[in-house]
PDB file of N, CA and C in Angstrom:
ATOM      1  N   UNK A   1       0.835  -1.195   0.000  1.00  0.00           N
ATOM      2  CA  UNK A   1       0.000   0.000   0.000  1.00  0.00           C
ATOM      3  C   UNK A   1       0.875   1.252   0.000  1.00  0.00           C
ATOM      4  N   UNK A   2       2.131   1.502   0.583  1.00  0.00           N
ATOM      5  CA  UNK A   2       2.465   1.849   0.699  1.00  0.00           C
ATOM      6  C   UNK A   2       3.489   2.574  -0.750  1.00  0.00           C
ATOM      7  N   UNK A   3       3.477   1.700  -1.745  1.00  0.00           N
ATOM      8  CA  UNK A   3       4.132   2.156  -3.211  1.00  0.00           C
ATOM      9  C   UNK A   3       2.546   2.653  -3.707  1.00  0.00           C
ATOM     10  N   UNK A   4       1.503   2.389  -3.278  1.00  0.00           N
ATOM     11  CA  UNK A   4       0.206   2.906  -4.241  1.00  0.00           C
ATOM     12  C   UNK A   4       0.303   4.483  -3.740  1.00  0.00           C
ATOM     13  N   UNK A   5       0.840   4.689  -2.496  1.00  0.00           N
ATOM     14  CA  UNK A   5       0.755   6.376  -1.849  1.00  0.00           C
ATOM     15  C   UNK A   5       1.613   6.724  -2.778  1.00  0.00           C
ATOM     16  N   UNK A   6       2.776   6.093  -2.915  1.00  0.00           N
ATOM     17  CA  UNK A   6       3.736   7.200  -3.991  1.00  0.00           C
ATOM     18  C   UNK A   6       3.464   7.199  -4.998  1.00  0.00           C
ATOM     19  N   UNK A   7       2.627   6.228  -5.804  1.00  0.00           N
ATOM     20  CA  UNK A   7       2.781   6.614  -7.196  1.00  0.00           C
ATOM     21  C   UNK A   7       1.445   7.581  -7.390  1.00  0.00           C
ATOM     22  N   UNK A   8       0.198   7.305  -6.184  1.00  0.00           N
ATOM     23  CA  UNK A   8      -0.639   8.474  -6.392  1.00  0.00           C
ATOM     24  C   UNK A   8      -0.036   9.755  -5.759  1.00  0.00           C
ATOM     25  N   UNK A   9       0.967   9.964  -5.608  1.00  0.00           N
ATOM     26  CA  UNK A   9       1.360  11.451  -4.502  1.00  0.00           C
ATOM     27  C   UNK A   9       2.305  11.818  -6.091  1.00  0.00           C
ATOM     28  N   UNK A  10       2.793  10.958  -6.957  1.00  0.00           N
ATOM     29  CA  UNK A  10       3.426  11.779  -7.477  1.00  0.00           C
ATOM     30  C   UNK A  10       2.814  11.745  -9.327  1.00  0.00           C
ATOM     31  N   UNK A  11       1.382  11.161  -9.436  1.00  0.00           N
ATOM     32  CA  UNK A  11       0.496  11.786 -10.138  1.00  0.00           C
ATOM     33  C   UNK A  11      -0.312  12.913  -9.787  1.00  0.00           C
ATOM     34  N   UNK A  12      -0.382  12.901  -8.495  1.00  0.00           N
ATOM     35  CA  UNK A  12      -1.336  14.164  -8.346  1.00  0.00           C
ATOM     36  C   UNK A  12      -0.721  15.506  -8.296  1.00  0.00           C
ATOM     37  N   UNK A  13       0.905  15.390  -8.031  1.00  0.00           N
ATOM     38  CA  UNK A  13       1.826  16.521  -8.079  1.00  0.00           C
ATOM     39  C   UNK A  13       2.247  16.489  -9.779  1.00  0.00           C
ATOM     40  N   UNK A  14       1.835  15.667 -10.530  1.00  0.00           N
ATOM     41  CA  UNK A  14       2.322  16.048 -11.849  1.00  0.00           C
ATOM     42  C   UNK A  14       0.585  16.749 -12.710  1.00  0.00           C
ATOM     43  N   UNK A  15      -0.163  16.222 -12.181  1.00  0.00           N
ATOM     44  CA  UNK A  15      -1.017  16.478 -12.658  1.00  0.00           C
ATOM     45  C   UNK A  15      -1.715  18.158 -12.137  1.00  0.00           C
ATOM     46  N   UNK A  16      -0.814  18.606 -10.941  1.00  0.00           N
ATOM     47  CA  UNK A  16      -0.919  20.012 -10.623  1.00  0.00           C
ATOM     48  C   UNK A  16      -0.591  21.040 -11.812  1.00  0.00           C
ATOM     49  N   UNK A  17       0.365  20.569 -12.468  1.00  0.00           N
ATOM     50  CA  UNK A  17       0.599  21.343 -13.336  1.00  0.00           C
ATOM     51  C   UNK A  17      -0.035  21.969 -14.306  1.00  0.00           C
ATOM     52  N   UNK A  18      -0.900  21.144 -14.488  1.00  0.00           N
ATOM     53  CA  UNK A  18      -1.756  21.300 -15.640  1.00  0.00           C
ATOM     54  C   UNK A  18      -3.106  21.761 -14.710  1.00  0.00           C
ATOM     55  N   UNK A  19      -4.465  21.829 -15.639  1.00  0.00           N
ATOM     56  CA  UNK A  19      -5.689  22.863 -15.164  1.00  0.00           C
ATOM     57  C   UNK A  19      -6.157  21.997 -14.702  1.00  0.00           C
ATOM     58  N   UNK A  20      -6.391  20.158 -14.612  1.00  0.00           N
ATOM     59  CA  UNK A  20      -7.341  18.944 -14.398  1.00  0.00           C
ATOM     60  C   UNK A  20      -6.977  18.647 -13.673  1.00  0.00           C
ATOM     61  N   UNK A  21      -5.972  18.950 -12.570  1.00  0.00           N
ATOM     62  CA  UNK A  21      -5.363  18.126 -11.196  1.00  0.00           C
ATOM     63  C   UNK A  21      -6.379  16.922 -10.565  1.00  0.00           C
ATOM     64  N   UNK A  22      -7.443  17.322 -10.323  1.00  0.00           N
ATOM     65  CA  UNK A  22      -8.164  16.696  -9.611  1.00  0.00           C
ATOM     66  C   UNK A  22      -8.900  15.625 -10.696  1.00  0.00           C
ATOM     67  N   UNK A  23      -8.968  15.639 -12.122  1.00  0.00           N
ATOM     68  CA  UNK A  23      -9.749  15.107 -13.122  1.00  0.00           C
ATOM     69  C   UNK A  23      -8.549  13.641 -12.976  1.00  0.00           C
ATOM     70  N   UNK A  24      -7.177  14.461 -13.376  1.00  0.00           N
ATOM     71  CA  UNK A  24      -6.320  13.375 -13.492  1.00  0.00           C
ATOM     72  C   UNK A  24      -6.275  12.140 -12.443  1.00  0.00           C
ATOM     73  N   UNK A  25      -6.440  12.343 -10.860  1.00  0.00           N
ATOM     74  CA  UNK A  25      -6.335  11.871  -9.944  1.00  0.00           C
ATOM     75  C   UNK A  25      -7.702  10.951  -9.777  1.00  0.00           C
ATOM     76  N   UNK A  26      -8.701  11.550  -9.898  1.00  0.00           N
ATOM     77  CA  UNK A  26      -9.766  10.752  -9.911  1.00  0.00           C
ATOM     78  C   UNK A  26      -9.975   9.930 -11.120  1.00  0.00           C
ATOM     79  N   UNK A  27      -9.265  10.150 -12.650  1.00  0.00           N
ATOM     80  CA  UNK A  27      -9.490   8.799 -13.479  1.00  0.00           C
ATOM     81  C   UNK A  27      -8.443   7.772 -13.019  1.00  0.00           C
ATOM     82  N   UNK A  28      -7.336   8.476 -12.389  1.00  0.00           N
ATOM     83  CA  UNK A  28      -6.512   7.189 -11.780  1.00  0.00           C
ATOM     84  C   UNK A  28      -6.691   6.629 -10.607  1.00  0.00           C
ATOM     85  N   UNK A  29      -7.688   6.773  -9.829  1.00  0.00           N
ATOM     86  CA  UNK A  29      -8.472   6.240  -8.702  1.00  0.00           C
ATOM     87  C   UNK A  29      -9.525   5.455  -9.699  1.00  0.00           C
ATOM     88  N   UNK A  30     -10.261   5.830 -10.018  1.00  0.00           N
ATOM     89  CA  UNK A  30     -11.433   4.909 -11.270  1.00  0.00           C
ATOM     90  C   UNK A  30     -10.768   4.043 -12.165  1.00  0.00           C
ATOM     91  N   UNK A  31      -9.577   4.033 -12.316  1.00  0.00           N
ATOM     92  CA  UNK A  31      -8.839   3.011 -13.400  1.00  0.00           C
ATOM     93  C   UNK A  31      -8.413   1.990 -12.291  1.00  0.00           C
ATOM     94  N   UNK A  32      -7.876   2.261 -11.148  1.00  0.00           N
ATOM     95  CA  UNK A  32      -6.944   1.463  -9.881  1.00  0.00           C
ATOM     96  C   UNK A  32      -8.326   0.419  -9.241  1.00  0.00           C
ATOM     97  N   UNK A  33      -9.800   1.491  -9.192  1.00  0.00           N
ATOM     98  CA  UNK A  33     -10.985   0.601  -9.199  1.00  0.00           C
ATOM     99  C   UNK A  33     -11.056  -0.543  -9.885  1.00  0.00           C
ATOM    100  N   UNK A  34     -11.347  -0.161 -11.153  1.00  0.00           N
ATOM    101  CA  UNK A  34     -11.651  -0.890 -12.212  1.00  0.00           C
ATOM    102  C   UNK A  34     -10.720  -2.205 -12.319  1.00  0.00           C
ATOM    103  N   UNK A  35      -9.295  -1.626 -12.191  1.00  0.00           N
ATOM    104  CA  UNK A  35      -8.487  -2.965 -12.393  1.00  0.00           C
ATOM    105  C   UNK A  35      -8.404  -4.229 -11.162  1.00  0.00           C
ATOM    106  N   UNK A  36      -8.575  -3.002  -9.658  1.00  0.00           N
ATOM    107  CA  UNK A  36      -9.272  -4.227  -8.627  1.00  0.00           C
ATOM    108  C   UNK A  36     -10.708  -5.140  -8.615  1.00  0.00           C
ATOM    109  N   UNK A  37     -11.399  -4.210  -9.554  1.00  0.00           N
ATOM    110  CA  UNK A  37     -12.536  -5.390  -9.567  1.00  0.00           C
ATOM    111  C   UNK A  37     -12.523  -6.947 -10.337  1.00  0.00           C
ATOM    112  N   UNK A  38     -11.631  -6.193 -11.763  1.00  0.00           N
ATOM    113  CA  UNK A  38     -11.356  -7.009 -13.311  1.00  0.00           C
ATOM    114  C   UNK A  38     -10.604  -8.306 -12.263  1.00  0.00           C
ATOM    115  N   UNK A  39      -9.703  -8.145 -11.061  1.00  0.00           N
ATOM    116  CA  UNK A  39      -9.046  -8.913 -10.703  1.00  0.00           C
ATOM    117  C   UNK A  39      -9.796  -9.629  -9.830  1.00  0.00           C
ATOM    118  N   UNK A  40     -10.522  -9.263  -8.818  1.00  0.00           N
ATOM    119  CA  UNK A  40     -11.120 -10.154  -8.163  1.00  0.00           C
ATOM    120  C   UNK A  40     -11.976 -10.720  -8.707  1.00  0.00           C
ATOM    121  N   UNK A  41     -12.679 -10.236  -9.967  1.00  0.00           N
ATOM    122  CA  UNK A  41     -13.675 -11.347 -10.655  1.00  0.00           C
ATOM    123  C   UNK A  41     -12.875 -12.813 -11.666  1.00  0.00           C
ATOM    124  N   UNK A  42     -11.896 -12.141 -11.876  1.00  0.00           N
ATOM    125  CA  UNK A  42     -11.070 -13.661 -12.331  1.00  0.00           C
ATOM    126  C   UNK A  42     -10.771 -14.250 -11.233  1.00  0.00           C
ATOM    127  N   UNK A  43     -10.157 -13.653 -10.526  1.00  0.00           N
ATOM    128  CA  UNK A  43     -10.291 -15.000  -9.206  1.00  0.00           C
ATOM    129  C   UNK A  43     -11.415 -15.732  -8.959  1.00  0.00           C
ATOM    130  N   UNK A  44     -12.756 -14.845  -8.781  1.00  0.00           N
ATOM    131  CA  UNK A  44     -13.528 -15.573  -8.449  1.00  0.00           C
ATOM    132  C   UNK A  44     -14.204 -16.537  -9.865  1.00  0.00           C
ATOM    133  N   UNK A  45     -13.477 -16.191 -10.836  1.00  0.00           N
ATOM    134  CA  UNK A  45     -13.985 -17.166 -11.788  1.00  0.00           C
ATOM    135  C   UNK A  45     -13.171 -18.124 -11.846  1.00  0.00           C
ATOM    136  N   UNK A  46     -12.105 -18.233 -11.692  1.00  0.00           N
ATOM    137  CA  UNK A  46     -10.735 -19.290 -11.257  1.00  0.00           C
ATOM    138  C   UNK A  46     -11.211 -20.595 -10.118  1.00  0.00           C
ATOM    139  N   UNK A  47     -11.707 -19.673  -8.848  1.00  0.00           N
ATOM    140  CA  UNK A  47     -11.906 -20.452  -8.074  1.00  0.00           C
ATOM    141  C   UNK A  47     -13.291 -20.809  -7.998  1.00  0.00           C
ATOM    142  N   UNK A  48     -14.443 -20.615  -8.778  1.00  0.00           N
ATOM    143  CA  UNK A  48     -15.476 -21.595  -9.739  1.00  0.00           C
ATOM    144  C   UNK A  48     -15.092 -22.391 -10.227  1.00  0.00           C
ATOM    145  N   UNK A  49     -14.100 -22.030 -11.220  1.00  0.00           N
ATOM    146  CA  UNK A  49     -13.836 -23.591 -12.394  1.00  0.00           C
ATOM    147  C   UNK A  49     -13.317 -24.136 -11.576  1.00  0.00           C
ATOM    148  N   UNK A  50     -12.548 -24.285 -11.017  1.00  0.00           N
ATOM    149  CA  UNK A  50     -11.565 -25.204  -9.910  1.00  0.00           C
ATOM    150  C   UNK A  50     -12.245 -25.878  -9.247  1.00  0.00           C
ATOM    151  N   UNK A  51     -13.562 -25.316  -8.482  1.00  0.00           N
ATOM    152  CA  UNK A  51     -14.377 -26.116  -7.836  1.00  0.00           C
ATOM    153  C   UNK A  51     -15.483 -26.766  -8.530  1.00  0.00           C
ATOM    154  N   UNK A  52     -15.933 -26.708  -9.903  1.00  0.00           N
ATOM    155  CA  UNK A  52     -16.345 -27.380 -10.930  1.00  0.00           C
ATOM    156  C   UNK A  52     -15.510 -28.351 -11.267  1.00  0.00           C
ATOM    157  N   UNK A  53     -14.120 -28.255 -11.666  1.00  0.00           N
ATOM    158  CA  UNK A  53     -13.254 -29.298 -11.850  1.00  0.00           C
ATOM    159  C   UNK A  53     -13.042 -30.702 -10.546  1.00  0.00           C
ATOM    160  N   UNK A  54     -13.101 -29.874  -9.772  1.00  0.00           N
ATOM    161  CA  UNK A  54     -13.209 -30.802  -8.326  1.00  0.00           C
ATOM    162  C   UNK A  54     -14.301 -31.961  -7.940  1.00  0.00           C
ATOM    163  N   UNK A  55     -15.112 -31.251  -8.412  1.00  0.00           N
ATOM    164  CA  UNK A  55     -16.556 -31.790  -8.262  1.00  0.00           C
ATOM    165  C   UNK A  55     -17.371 -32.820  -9.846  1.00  0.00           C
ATOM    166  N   UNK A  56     -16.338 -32.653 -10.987  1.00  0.00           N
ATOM    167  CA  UNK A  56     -16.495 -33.115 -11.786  1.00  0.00           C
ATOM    168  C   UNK A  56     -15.826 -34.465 -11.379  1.00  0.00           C
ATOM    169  N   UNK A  57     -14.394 -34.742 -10.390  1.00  0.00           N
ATOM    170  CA  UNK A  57     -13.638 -35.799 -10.854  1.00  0.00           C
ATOM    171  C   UNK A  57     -14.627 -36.847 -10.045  1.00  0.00           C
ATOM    172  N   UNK A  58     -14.279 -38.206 -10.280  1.00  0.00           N
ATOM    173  CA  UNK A  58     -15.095 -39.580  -9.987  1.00  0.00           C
ATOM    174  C   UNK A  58     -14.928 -39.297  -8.018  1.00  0.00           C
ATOM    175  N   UNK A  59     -16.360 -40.001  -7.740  1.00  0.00           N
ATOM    176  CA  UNK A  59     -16.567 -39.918  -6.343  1.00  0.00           C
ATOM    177  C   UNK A  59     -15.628 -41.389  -6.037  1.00  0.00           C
ATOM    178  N   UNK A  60     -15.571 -41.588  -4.635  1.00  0.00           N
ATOM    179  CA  UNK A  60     -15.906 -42.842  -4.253  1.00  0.00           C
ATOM    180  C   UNK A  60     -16.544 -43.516  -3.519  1.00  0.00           C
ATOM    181  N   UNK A  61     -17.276 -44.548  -3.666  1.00  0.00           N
ATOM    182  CA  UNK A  61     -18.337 -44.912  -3.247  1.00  0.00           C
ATOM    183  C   UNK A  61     -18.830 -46.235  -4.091  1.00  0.00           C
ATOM    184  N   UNK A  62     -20.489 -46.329  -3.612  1.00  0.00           N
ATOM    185  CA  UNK A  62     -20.832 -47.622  -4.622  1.00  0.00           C
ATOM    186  C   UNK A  62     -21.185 -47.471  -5.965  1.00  0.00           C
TER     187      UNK A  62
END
């Protein structure tokens, strides 16, 4: 967490420069969103198939 403070501390100081400071910072908060969701939904589609695969292999029993 601690490299996510610097690399947002030193977009939001580059993005001072310009007139959108705050535009820039908030699409890179909405992109940092976006890419945490994209990620936890492959996981959770990972660990579906996995437990489909699990549940596909032969029981034992009679």
């Amino acid at each position: 967490s601690h490299f996510k403070a610097v690399t947002l501390k030193a977009v939001t100081s580059r993005g001072e420069k310009k007139a959108g400071a705050g535009a820039s910072a908030a699409r890179f908060c909405f992109r940092n969103l976006l890419v945490n969701l994209g990620l936890f939904a492959a996981g959770v589609w990972v660990a579906r198939n996995l437990t489909d695969i699990d549940l596909m292999a032969p029981q034992p029993g009679p």
